[in-house]
N, C-alpha and C. Protein backbone atom coordinates (compact mmCIF):
# COMPACT_ATOMS: atom_id res chain seq x y z
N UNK A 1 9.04 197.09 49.23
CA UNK A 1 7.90 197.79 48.65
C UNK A 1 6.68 196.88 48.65
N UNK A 2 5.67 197.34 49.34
CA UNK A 2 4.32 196.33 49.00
C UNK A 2 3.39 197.13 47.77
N UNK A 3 2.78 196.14 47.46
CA UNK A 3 1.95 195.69 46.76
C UNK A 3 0.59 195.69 47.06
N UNK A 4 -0.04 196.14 46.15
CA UNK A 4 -1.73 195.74 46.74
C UNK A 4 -2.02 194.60 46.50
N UNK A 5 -3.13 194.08 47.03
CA UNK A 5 -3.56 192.75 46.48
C UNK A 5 -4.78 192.96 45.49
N UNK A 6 -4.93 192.12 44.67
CA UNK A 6 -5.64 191.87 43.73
C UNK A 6 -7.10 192.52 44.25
N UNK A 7 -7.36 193.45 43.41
CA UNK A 7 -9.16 193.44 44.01
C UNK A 7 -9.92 192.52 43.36
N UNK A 8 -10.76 191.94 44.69
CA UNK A 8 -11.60 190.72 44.65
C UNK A 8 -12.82 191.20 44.27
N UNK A 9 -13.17 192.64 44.40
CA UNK A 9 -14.80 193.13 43.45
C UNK A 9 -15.00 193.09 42.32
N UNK A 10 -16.17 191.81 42.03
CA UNK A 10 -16.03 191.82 40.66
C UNK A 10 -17.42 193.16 40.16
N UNK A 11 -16.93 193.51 38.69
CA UNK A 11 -18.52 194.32 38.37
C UNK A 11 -19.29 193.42 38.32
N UNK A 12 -20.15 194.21 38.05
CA UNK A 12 -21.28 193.58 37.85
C UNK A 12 -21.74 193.23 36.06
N UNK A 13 -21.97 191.80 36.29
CA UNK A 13 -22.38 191.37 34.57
C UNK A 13 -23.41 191.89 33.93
N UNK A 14 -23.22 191.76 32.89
CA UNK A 14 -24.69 192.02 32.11
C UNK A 14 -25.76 192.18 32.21
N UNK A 15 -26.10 190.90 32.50
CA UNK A 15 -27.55 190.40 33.17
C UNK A 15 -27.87 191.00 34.28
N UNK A 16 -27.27 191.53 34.83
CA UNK A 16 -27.51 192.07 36.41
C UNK A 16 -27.73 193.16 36.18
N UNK A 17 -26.72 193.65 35.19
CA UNK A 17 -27.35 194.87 34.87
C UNK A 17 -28.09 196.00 34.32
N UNK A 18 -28.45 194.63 33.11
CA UNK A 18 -29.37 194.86 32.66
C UNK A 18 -31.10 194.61 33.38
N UNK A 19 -31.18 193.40 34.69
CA UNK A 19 -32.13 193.66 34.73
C UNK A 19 -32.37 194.76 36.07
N UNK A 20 -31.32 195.07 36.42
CA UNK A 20 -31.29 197.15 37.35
C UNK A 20 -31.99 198.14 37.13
N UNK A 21 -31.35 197.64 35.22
CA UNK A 21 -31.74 198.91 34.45
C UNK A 21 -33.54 198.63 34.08
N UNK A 22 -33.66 198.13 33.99
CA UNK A 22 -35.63 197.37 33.68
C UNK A 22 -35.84 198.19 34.70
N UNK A 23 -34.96 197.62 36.02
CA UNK A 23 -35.90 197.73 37.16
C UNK A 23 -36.26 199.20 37.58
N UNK A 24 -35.20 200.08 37.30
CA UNK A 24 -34.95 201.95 37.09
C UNK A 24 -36.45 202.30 36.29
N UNK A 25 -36.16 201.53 35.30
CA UNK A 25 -36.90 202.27 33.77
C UNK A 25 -38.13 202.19 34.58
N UNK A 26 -38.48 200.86 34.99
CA UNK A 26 -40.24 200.64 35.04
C UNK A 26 -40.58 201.78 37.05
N UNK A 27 -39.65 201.95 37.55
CA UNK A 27 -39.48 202.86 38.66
C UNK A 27 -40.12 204.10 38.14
N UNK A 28 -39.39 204.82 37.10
CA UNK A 28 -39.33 206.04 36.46
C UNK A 28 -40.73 206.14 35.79
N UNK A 29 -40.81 205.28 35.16
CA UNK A 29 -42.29 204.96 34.42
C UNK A 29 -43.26 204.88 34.94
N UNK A 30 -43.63 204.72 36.57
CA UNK A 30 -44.73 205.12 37.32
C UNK A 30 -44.93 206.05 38.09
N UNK A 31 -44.00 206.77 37.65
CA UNK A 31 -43.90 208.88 38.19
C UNK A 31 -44.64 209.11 39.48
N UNK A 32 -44.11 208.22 40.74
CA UNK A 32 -44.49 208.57 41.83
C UNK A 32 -42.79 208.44 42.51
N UNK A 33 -42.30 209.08 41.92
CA UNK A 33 -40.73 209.58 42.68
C UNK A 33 -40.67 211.06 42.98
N UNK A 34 -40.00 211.23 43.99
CA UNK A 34 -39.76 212.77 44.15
C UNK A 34 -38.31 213.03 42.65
N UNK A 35 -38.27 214.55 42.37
CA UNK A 35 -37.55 214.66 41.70
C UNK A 35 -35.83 214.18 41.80
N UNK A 36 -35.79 214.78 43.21
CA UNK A 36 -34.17 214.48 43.49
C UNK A 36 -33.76 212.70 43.12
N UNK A 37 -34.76 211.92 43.49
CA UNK A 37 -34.63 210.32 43.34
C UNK A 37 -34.36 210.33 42.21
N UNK A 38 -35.81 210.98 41.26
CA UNK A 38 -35.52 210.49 40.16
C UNK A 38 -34.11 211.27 39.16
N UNK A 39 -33.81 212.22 39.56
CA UNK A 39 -32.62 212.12 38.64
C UNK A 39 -31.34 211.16 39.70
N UNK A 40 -31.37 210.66 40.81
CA UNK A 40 -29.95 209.97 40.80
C UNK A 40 -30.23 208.72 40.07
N UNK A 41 -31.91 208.39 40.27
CA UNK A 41 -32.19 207.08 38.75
C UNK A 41 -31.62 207.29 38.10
N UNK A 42 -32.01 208.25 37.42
CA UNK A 42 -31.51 208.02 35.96
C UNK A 42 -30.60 208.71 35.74
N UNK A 43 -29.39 208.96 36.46
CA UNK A 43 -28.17 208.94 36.54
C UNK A 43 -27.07 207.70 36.32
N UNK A 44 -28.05 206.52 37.25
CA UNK A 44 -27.39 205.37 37.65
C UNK A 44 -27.88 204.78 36.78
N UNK A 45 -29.24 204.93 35.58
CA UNK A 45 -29.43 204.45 34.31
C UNK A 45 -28.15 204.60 33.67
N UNK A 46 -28.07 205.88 33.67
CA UNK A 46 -27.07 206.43 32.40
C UNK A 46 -26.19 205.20 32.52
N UNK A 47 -25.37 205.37 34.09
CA UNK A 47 -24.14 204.36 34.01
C UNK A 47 -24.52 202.99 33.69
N UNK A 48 -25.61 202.29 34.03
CA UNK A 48 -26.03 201.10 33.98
C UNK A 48 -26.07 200.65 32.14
N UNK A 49 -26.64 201.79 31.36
CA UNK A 49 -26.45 201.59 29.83
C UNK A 49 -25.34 201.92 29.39
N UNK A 50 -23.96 202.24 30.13
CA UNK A 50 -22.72 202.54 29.34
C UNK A 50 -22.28 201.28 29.32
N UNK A 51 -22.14 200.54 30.54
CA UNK A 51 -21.74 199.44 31.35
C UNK A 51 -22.31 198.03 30.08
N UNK A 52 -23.75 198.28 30.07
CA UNK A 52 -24.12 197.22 29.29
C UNK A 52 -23.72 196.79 27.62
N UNK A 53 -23.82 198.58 27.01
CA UNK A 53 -22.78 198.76 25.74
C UNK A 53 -21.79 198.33 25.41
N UNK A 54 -20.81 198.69 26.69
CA UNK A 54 -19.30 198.14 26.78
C UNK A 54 -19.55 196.62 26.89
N UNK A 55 -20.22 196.23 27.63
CA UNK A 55 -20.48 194.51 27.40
C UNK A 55 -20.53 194.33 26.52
N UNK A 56 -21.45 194.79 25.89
CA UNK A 56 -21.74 194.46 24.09
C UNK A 56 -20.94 194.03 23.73
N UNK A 57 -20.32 195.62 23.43
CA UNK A 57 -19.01 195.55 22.40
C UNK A 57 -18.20 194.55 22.67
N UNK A 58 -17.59 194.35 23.92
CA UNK A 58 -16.67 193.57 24.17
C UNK A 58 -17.17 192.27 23.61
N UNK A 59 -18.50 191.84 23.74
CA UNK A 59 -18.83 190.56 23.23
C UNK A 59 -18.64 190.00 21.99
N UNK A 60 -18.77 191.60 21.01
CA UNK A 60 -19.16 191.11 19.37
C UNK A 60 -17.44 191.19 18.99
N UNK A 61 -16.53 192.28 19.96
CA UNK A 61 -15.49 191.69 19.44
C UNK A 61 -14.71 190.16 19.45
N UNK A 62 -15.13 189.92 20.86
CA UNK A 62 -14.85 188.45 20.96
C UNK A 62 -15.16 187.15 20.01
N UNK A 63 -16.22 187.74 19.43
CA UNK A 63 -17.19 186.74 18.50
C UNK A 63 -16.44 186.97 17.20
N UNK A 64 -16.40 188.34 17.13
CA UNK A 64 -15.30 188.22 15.54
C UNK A 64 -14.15 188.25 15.30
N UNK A 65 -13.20 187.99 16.83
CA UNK A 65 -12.03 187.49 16.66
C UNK A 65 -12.12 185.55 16.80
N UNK A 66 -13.29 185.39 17.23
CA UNK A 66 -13.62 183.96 17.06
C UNK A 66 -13.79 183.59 15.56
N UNK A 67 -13.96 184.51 14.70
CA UNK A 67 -15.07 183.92 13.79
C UNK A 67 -13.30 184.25 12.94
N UNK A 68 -12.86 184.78 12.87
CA UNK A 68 -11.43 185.11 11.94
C UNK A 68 -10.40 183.92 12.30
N UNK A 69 -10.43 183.67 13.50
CA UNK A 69 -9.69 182.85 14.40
C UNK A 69 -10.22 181.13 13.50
N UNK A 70 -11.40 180.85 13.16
CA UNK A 70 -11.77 179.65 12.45
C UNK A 70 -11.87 179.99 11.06
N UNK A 71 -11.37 180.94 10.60
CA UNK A 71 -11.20 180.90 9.06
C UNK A 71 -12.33 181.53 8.25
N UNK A 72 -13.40 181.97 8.74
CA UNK A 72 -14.46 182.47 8.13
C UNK A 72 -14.09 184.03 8.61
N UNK A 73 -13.49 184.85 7.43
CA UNK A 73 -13.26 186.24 7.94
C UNK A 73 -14.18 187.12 7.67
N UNK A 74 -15.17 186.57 6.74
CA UNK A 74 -16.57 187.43 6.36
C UNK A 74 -17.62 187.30 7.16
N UNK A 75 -18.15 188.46 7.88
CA UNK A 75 -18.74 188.77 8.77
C UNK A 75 -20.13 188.95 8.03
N UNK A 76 -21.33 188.35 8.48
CA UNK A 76 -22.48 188.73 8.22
C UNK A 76 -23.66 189.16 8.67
N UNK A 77 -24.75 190.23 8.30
CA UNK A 77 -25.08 190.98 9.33
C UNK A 77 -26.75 189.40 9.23
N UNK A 78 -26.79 190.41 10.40
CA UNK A 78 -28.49 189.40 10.99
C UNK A 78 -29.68 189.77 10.08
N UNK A 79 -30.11 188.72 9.31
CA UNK A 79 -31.10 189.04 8.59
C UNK A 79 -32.09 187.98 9.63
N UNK A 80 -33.28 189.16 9.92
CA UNK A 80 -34.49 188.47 10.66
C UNK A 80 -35.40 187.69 9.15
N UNK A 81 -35.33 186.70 9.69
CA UNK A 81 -36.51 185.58 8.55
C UNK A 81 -37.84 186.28 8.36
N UNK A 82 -38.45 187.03 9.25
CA UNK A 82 -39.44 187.79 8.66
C UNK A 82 -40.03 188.69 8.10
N UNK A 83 -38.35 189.35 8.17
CA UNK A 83 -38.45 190.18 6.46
C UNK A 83 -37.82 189.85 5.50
N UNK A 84 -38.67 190.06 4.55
CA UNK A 84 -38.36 189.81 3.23
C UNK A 84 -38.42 190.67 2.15
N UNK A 85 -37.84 190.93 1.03
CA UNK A 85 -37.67 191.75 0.25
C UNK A 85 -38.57 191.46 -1.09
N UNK A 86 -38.08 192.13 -2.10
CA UNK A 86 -39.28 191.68 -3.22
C UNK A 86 -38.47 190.70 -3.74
N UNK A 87 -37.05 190.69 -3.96
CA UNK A 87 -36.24 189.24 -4.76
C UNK A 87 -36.65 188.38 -4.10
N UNK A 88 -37.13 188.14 -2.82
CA UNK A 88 -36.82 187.01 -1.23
C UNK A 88 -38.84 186.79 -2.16
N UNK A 89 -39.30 187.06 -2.40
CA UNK A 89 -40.82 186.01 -3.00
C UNK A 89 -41.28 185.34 -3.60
């Protein structure tokens, strides 16, 4: 019985695809496409922002099985330093 071999295509990362997706958006954003183009754009947006999500996710889980994995199991959300509240004056 054979076997396939390993597929050697990797996806495409993040970064790549995130900057596709720029490159779609700012395409779309100067509305000199015929229609048919522009919806397989932003078709291949759509997939390009599922793709990048799923990166996400996959990332923040990695990060908080890192962060449980060193003993700190409390997760904390991102407070930007330039807001502040009325206690924070």
């Amino acid at each position: 019985m054979k076997t396939k071999p390993p597929t050697t295509e990797k996806l495409p990362d993040f970064e790549r695809s995130l900057a596709e997706l720029e490159a779609l958006v700012t395409r779309l954003e100067e509305g000199d496409v015929p229609l048919e183009e522009a919806l397989k754009t932003f078709e291949r947006g759509v997939a390009l922002t599922r793709q990048c999500q799923t990166a996400l996710r996959t990332a923040q889980q990695k990060v908080e099985i890192l962060l449980t994995r060193n003993g700190d199991e409390s997760i904390e959300s991102f407070a930007d330093p330039d807001e502040t509240d009325d206690a924070g004056r």
